[in-house]
C-alpha atoms as a PDB file:
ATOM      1  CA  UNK A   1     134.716  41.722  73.276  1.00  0.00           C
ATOM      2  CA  UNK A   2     135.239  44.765  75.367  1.00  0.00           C
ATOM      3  CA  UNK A   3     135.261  44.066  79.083  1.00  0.00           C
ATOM      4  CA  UNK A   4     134.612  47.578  80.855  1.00  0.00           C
ATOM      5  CA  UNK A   5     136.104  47.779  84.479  1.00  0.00           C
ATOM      6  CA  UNK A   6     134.595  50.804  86.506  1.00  0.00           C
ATOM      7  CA  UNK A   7     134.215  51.018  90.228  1.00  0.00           C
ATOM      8  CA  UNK A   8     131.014  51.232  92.116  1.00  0.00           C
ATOM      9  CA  UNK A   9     129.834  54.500  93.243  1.00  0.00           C
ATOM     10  CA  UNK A  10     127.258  53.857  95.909  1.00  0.00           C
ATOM     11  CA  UNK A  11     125.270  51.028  97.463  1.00  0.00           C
ATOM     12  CA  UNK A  12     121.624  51.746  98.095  1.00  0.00           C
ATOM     13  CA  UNK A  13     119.302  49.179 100.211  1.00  0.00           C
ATOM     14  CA  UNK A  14     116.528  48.849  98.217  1.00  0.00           C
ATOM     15  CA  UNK A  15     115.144  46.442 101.321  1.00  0.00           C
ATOM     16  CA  UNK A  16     116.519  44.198 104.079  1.00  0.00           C
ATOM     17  CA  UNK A  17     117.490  41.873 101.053  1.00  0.00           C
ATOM     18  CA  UNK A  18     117.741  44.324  98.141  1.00  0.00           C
ATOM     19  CA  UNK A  19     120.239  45.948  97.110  1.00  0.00           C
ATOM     20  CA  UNK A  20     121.074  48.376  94.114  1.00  0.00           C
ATOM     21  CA  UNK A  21     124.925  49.094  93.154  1.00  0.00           C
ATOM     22  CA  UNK A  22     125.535  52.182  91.770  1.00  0.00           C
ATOM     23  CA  UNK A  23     128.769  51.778  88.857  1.00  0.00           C
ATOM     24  CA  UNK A  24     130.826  54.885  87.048  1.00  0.00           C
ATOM     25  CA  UNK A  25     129.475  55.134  83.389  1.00  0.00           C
ATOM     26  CA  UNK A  26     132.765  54.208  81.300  1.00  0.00           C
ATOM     27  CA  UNK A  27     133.277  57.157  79.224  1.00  0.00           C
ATOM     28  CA  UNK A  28     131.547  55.253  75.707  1.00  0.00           C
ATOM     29  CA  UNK A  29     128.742  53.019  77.670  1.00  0.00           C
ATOM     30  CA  UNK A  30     125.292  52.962  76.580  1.00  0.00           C
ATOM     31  CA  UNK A  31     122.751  51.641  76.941  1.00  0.00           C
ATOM     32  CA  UNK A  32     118.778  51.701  76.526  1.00  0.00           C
ATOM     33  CA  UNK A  33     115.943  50.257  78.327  1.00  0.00           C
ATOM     34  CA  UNK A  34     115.226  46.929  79.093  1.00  0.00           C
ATOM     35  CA  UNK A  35     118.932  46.246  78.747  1.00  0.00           C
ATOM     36  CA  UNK A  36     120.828  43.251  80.844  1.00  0.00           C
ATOM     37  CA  UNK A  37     124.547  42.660  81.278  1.00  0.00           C
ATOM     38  CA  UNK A  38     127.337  40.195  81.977  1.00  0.00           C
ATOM     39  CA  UNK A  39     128.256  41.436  85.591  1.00  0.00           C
ATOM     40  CA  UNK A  40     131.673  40.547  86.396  1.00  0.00           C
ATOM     41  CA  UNK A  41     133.725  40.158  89.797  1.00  0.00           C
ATOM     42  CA  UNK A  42     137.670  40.717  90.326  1.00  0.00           C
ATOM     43  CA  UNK A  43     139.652  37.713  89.238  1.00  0.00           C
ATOM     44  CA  UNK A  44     136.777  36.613  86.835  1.00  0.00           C
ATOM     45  CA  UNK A  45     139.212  36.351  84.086  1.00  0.00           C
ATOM     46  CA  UNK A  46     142.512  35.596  85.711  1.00  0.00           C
ATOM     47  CA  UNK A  47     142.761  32.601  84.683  1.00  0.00           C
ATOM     48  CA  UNK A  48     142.901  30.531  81.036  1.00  0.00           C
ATOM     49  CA  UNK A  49     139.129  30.496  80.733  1.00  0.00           C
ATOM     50  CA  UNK A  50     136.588  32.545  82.239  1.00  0.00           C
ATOM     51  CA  UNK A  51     135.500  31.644  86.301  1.00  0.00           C
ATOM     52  CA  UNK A  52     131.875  31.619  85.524  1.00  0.00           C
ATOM     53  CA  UNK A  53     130.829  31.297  89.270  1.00  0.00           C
ATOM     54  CA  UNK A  54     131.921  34.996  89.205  1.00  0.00           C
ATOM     55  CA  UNK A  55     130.025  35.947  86.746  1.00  0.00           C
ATOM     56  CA  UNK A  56     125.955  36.956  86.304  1.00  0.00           C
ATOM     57  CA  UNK A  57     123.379  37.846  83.931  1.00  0.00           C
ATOM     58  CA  UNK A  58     122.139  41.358  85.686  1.00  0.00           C
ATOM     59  CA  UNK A  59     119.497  44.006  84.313  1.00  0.00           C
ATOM     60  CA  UNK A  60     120.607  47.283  84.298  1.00  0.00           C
ATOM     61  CA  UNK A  61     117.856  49.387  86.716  1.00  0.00           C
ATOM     62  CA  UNK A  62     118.917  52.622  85.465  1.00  0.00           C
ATOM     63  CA  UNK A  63     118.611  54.660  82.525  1.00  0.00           C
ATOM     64  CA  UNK A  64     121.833  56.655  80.567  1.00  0.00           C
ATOM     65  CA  UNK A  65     120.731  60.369  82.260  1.00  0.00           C
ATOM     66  CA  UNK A  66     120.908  58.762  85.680  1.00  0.00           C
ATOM     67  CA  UNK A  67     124.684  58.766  85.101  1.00  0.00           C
ATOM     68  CA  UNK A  68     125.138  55.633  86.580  1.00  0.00           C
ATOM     69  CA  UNK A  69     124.786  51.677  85.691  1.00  0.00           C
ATOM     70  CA  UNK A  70     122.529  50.431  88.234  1.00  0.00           C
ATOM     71  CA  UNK A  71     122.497  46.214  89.199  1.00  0.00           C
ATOM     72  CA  UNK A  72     119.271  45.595  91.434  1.00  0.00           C
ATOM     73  CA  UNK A  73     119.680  42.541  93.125  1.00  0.00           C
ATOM     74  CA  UNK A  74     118.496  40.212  96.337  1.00  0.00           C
ATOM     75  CA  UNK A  75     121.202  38.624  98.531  1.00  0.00           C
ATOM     76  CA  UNK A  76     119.853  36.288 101.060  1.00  0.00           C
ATOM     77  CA  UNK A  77     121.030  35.138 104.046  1.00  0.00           C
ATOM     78  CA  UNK A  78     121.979  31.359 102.038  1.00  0.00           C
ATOM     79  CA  UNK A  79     123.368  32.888  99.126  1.00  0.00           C
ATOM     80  CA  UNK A  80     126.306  31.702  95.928  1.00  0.00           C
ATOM     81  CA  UNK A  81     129.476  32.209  96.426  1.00  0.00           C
ATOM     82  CA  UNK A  82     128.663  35.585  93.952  1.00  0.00           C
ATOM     83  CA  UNK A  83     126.402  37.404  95.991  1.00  0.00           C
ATOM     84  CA  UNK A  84     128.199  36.524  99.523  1.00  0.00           C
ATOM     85  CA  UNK A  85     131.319  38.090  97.303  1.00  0.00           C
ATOM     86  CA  UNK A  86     129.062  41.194  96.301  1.00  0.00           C
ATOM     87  CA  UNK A  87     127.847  41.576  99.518  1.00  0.00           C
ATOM     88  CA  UNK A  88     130.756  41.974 101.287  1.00  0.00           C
ATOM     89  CA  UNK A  89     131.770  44.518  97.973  1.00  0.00           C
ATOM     90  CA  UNK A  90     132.093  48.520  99.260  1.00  0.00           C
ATOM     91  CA  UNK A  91     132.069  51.606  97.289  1.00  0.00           C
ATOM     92  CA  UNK A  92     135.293  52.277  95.333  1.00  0.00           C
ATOM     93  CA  UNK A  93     135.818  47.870  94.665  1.00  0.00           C
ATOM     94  CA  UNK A  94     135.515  47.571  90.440  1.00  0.00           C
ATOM     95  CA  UNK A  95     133.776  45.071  89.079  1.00  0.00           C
ATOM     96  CA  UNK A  96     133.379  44.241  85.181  1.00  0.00           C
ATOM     97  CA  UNK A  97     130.396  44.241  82.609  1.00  0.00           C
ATOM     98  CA  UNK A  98     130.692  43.412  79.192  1.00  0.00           C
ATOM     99  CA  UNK A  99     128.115  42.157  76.531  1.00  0.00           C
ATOM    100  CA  UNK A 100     125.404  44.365  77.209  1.00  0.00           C
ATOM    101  CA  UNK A 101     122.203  44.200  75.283  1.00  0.00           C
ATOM    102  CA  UNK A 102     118.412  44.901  75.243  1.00  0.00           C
ATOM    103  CA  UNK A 103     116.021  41.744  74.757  1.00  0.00           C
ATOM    104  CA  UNK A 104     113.128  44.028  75.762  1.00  0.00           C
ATOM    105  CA  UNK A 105     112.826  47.899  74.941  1.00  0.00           C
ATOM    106  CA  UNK A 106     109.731  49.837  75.028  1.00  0.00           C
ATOM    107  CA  UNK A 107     107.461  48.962  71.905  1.00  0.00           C
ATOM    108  CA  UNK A 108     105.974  51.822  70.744  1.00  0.00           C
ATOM    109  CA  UNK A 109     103.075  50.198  68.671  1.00  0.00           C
ATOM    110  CA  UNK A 110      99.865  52.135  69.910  1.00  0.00           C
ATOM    111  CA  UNK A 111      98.892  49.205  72.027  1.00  0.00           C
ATOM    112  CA  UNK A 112      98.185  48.938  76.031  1.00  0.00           C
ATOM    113  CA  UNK A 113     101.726  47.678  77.699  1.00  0.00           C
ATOM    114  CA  UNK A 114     101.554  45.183  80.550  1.00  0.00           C
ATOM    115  CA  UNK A 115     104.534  44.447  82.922  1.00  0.00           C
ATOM    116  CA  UNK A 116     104.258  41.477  84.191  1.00  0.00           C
ATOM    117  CA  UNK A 117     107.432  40.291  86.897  1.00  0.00           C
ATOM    118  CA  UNK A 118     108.388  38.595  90.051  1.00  0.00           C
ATOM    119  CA  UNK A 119     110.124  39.725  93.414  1.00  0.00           C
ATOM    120  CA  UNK A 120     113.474  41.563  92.012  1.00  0.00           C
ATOM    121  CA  UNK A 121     112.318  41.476  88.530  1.00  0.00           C
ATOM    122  CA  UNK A 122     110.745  44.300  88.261  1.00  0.00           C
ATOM    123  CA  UNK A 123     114.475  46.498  88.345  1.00  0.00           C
ATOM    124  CA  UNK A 124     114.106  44.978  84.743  1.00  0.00           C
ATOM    125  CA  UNK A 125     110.669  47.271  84.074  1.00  0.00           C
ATOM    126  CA  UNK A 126     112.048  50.324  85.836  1.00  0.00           C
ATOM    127  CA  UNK A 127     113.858  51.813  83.104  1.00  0.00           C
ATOM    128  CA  UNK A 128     111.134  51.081  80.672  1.00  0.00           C
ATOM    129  CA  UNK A 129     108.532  52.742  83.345  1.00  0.00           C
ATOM    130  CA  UNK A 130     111.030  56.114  83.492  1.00  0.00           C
ATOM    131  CA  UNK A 131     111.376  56.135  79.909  1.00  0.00           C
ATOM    132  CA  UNK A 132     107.106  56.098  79.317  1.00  0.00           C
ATOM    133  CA  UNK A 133     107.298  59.154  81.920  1.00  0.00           C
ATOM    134  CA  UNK A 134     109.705  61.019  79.866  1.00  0.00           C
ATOM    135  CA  UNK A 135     108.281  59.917  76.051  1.00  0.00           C
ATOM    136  CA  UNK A 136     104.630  58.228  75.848  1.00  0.00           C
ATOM    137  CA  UNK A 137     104.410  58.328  72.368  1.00  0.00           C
ATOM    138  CA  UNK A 138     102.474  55.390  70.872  1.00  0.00           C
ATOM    139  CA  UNK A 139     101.950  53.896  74.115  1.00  0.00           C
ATOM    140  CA  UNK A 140      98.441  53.680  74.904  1.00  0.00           C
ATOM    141  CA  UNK A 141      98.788  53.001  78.811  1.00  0.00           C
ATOM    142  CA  UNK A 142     101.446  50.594  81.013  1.00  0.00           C
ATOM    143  CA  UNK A 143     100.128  48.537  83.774  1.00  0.00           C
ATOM    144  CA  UNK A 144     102.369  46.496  85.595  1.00  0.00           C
ATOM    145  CA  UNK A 145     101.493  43.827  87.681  1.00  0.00           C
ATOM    146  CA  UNK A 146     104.531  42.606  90.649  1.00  0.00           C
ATOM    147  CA  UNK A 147     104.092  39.581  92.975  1.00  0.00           C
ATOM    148  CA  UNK A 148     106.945  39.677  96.053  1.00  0.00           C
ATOM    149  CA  UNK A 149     106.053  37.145  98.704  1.00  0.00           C
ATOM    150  CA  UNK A 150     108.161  39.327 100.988  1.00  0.00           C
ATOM    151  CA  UNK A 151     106.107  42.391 101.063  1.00  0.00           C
ATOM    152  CA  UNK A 152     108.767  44.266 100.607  1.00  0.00           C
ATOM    153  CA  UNK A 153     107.888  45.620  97.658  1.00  0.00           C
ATOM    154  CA  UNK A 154     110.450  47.716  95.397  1.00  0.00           C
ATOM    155  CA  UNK A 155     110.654  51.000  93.273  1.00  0.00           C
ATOM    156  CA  UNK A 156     107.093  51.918  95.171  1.00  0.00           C
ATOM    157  CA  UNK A 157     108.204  56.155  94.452  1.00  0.00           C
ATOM    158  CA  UNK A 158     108.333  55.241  90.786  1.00  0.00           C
ATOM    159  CA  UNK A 159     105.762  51.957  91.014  1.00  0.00           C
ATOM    160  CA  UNK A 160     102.749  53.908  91.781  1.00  0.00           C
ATOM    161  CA  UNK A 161      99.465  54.554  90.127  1.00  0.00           C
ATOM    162  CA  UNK A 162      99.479  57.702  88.181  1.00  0.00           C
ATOM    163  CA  UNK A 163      95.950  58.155  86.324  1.00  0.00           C
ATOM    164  CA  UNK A 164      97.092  61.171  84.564  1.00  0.00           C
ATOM    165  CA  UNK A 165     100.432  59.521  83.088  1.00  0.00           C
ATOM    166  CA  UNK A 166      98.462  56.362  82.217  1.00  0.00           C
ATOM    167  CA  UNK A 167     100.212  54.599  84.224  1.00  0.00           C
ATOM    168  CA  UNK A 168      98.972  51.503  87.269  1.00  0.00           C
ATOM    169  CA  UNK A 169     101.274  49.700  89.423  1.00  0.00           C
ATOM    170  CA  UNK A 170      99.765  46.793  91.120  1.00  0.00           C
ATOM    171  CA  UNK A 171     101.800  44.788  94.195  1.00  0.00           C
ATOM    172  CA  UNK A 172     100.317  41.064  95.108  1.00  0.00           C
ATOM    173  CA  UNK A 173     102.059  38.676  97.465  1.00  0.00           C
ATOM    174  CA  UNK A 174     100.432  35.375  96.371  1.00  0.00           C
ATOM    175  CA  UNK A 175     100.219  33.185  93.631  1.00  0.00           C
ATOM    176  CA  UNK A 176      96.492  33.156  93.523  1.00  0.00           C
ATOM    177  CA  UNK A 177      96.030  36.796  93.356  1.00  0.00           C
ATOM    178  CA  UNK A 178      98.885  37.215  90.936  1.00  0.00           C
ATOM    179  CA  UNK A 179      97.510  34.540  88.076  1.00  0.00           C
ATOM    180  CA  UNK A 180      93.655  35.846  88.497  1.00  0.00           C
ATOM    181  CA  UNK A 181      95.037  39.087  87.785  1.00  0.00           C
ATOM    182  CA  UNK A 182      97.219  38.042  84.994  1.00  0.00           C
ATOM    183  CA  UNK A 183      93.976  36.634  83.528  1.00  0.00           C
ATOM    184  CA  UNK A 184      92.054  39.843  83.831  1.00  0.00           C
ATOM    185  CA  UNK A 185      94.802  41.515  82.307  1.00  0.00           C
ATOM    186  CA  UNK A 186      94.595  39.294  79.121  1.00  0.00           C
ATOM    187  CA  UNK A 187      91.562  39.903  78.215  1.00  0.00           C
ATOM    188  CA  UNK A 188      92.997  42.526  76.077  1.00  0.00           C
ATOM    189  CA  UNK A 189      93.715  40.519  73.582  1.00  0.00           C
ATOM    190  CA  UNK A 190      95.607  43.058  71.216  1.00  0.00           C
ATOM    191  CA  UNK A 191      97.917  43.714  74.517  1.00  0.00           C
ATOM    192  CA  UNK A 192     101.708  43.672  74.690  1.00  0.00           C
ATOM    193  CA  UNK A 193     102.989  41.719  77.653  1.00  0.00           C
ATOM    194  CA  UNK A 194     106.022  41.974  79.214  1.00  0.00           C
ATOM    195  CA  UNK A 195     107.472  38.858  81.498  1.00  0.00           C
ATOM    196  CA  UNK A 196     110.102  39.110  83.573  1.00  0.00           C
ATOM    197  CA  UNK A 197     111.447  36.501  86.588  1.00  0.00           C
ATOM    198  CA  UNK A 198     112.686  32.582  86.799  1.00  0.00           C
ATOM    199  CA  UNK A 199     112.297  30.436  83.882  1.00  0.00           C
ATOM    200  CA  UNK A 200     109.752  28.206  85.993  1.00  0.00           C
ATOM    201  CA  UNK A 201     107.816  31.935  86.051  1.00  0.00           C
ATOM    202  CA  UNK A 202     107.886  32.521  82.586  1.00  0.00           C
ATOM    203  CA  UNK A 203     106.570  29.391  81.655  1.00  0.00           C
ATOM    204  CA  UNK A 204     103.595  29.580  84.044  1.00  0.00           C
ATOM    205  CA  UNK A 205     102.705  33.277  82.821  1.00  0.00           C
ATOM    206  CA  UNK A 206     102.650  32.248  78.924  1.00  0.00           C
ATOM    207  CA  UNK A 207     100.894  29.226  79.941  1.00  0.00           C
ATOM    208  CA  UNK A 208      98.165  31.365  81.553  1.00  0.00           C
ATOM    209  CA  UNK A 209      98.775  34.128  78.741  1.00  0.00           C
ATOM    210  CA  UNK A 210      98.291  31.495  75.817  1.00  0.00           C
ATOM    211  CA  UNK A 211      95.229  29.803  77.358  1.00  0.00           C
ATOM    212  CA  UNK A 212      93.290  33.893  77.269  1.00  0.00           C
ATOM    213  CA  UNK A 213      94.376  33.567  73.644  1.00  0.00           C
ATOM    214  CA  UNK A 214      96.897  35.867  73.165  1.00  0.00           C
ATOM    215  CA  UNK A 215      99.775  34.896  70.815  1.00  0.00           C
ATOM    216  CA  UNK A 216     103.632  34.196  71.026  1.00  0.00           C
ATOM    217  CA  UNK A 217     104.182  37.471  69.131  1.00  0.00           C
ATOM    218  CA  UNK A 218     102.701  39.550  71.846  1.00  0.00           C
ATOM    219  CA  UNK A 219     104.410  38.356  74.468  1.00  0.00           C
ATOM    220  CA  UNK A 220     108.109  39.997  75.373  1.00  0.00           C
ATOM    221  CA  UNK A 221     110.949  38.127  77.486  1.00  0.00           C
ATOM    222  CA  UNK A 222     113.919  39.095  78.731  1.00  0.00           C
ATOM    223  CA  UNK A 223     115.532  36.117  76.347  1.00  0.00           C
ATOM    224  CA  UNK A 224     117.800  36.041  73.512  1.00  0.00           C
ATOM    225  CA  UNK A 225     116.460  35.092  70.316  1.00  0.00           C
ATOM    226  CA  UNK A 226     117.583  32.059  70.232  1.00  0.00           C
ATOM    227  CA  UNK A 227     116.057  31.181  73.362  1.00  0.00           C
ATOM    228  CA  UNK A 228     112.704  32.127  72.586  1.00  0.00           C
ATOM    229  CA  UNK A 229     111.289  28.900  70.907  1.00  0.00           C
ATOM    230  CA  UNK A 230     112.230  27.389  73.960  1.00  0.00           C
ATOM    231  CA  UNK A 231     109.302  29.266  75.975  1.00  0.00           C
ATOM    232  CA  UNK A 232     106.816  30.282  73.619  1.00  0.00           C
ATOM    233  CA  UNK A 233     106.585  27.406  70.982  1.00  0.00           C
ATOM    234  CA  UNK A 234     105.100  24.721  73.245  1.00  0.00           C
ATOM    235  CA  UNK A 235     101.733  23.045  71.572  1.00  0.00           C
ATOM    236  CA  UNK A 236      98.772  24.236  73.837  1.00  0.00           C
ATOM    237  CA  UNK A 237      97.027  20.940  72.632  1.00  0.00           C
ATOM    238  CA  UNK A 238      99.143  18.586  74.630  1.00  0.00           C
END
């Protein structure tokens, strides 16, 4: 496994809670959309086995021509003993990412895309949104749906309706908004959805997703695939 230690470039706040840390690309690092990594802190590995508190699962928010490996991610107040580490972090500190992979690239399939996420989530979708600007072949249309109780919504220069690129961004801040929407949406029924946020989210979108009738296959996590079954094999019976 090759751990890649670069230093981080510049810190950009996103919002009062959000931030987005910039890394140096290590000279043979790539990556594609919809791609996540193991993002590592200094002494991570020091000692005989991994410190895993140290350690996250982050999505990377940029793309390859951006020259530079972006982690999107919301430090509150009460935080881990990670993010009170990162936040304290300045430009020029290295950190470590290794095992990168993408669970959820763009499918190109001639089908409408929908994006559905939570809060931070959504630094998940923004490659995949920048890489429909760039290439839109065999993508019908992207609509992506974001609920953020904060308000504070995110990406909102790049998460904006654009009719001519086939392209709607849609912000709610409740729950009850959010799943009447995510209904609407699934009324395509030859759709390809997109869910990205806590586990306890996931669930409650395929739930939701599954009950309109669309089908395990058409629905995209940010999951390995062994992890899959766990989400989208329940029995909607029960």
């Amino acid at each position: 496994m090759q751990i890649y230690w670069t230093k981080i470039n510049k810190i950009m706040e996103e919002t009062s809670e959000v931030k987005t840390y910039l890394l140096d690309c290590p000279e043979d690092f790539t990556w594609e959309e919809g791609s996540h990594t193991h993002f590592a802190l200094e002494g991570f590995n020091a000692g005989d086995k991994p410190n895993r508190s140290l350690i996250r699962h982050m999505s990377i928010s940029t793309l390859p021509h951006e020259n530079a490996i972006g982690i999107t991610t919301r430090i509150r107040e009460q935080c881990s003993e990670f993010k009170s580490i990162l936040r304290n972090l300045e430009v020029g500190n290295e950190v470590a990412i290794f095992k990168t992979h993408s669970n959820v690239p763009l499918k190109r399939e001639d089908k409408n895309i929908y994006l559905l996420s939570s809060g931070v989530g959504l630094a998940t979708f923004r490659p995949l949104v920048i890489e429909y600007f760039e290439r839109a072949d065999n993508v019908n249309q992207i609509h992506s749906l974001n609920i953020d109780s904060s308000k504070d919504f995110l990406f909102t220069n790049i998460f904006k309706s654009a009719p001519e690129k086939k392209f709607t961004a849609q912000f709610v801040d409740n729950r009850k908004d959010y799943y009447e929407e995510v209904k609407n949406l699934a009324a395509d029924k030859d759709g390809i959805f997109y869910v990205v946020g806590s586990d306890e989210f996931l669930m409650q979108n395929i739930e939701v997703l599954r009950e309109q009738g669309i089908k395990p296959e058409q629905i995209m996590l940010d999951k390995h695939e062994k992890q899959l079954p766990e989400f989208l094999s329940f029995d909607l019976s029960i």
